[in-house]
Protein backbone atom coordinates (compact mmCIF):
# COMPACT_ATOMS: atom_id res chain seq x y z
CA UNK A 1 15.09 -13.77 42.48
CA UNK A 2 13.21 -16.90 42.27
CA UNK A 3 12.32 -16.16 38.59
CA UNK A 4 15.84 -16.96 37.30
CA UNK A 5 16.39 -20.59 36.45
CA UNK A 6 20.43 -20.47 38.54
CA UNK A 7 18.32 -20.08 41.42
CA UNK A 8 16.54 -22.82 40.44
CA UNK A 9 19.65 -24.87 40.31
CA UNK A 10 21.42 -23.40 43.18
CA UNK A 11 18.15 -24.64 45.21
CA UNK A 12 18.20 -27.93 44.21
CA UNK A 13 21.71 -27.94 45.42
CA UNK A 14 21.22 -26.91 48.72
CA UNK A 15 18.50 -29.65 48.78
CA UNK A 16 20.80 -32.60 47.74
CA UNK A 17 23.12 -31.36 49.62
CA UNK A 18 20.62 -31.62 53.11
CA UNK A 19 19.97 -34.84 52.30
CA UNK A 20 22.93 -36.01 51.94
CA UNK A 21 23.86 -34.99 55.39
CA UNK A 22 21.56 -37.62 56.20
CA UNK A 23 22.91 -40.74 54.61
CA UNK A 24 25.86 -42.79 54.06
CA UNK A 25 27.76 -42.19 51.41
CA UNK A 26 30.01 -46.00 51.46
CA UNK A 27 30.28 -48.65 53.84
CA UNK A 28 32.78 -51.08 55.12
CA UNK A 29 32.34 -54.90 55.54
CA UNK A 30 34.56 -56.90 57.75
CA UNK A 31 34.85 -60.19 56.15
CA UNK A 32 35.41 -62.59 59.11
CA UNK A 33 32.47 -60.78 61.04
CA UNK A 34 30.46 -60.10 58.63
CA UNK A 35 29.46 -56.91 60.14
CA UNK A 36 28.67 -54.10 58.12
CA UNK A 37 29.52 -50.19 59.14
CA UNK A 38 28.63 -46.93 57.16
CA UNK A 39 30.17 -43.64 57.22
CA UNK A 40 28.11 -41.39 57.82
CA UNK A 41 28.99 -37.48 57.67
CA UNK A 42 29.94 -37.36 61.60
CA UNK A 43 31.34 -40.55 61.62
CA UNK A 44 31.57 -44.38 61.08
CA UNK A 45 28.49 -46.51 63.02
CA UNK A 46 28.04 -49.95 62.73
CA UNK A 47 24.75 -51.56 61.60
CA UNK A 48 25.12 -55.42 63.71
CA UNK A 49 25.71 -54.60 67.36
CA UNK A 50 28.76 -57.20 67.64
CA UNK A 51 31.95 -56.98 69.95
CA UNK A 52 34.20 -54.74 67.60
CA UNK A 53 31.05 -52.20 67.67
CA UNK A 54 34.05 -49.87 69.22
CA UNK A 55 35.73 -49.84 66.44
CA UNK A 56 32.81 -46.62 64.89
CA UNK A 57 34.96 -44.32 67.13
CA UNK A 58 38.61 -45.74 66.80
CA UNK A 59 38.38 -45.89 63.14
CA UNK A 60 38.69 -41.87 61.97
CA UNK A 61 37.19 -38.61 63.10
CA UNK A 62 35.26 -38.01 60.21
CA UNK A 63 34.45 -34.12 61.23
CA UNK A 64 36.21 -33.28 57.79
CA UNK A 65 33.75 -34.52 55.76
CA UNK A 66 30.97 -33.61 57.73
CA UNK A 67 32.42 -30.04 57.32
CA UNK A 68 32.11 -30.46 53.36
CA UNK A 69 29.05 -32.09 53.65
CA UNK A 70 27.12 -29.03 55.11
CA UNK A 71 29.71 -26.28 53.93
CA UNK A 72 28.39 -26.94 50.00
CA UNK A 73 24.59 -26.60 50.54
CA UNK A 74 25.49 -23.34 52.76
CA UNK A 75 27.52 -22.17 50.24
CA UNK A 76 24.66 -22.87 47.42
CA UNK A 77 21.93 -21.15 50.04
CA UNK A 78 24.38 -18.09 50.46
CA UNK A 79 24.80 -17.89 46.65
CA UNK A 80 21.38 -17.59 45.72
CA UNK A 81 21.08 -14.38 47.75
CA UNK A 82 23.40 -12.50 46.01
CA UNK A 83 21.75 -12.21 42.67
CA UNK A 84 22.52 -8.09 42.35
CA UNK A 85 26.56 -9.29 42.50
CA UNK A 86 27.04 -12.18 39.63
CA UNK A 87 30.77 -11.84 39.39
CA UNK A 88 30.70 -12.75 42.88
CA UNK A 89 28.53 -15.33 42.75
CA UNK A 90 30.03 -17.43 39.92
CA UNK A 91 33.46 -16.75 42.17
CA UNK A 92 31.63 -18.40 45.16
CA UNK A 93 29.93 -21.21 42.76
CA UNK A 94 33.62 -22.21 41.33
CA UNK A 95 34.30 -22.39 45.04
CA UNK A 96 31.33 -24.71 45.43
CA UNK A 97 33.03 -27.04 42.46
CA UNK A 98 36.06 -26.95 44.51
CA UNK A 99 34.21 -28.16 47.60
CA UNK A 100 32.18 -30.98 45.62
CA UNK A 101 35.43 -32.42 44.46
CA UNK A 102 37.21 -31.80 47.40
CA UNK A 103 34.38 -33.88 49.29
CA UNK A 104 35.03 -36.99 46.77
CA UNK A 105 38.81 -36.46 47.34
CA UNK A 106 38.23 -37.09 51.23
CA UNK A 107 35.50 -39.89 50.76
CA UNK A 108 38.36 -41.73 48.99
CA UNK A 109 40.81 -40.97 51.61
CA UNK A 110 38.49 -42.11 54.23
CA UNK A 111 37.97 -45.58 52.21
CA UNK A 112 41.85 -46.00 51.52
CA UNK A 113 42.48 -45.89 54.91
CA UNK A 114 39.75 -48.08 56.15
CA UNK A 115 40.92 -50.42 53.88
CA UNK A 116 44.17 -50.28 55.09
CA UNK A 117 43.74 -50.15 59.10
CA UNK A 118 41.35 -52.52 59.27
CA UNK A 119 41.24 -54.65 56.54
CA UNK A 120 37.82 -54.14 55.34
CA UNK A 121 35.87 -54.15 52.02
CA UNK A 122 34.20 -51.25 50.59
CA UNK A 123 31.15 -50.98 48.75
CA UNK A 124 29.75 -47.19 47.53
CA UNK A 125 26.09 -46.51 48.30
CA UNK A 126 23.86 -44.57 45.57
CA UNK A 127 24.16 -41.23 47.72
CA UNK A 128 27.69 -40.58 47.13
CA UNK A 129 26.52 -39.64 43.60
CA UNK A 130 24.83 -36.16 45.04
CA UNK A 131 27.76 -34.87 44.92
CA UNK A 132 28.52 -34.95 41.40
CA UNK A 133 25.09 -33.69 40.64
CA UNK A 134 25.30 -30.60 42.84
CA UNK A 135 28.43 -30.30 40.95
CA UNK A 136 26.86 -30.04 37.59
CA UNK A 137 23.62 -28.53 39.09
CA UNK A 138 26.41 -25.50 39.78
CA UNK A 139 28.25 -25.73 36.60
CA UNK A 140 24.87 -25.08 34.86
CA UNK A 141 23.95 -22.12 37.74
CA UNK A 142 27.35 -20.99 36.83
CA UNK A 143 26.86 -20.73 33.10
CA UNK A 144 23.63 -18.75 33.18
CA UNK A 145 25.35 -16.64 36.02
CA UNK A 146 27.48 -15.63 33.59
CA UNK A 147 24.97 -15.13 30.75
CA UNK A 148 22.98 -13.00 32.45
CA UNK A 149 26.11 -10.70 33.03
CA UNK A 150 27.22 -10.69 29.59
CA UNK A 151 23.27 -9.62 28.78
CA UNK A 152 23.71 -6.61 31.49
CA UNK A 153 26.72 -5.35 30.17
CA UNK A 154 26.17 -5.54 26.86
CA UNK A 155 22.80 -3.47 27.38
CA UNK A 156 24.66 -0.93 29.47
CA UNK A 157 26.97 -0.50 26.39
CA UNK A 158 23.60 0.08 24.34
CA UNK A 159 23.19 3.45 26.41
């Protein structure tokens, strides 16, 4: 139901949540190189073709995050379609929240050990914020969720 504004949300989540499949969410400088990588949701790539550019695949298998990456704009996408069962979708949407912070749990795990390993500095990009605005984008789907099944029950107590 496209008239109801948590779909509205929910769809703007699974937008956000696309494009930030797309692009990196921090990247790592190596200060004697100077070479910069990013991380990416499938892994780490480097940006200046240099000779530690094998270091992109030594580094970490970043398949986790590239899991929670596309796993929270499915989610969102799956939620939308069940507008005749609200309970169950503000189950799924708390889910969602989970995933969201879940996702900035493992970015920081990712740039601890990075930092660690190899030494590197860390700078976040302006994309790792999506996150944190699919995760109020389904706070606020969540809340009218929930509003609209207070309205339906209290009108079936009307009968």
């Amino acid at each position: 139901m496209i008239q109801r504004i948590q779909t509205l949300y929910l769809l703007l989540v699974v937008v956000l949540g696309v494009i930030l499949c797309f692009f990196s969410p921090a990247g790592f400088v190596t200060p004697e190189q100077s070479e910069d990588f990013q991380e990416y949701s499938m892994g780490f790539y480097s940006i200046n073709n240099t000779t530690n550019a094998d270091m992109q695949f030594e580094a970490m298998n970043t398949i986790p995050m590239a899991i929670l990456s596309v796993s929270i704009p499915l989610l969102a996408f799956i939620v939308i379609f069940l507008y005749k069962k609200r309970i169950l979708q503000a189950r799924m949407n708390v889910i969602n929240v989970v995933l969201c912070l879940g996702w900035y749990a493992m970015l920081g795990l990712y740039i601890w050990f990075m930092t660690t390993k190899f030494h590197v500095d860390w700078y976040i990009t302006p994309w790792a914020s999506i996150p944190l605005v699919n995760l109020v984008l389904t706070l606020m789907a969540t809340r009218r969720i929930l509003s609209d099944e207070a309205l339906v029950r209290a009108a079936d107590r009307i009968r």
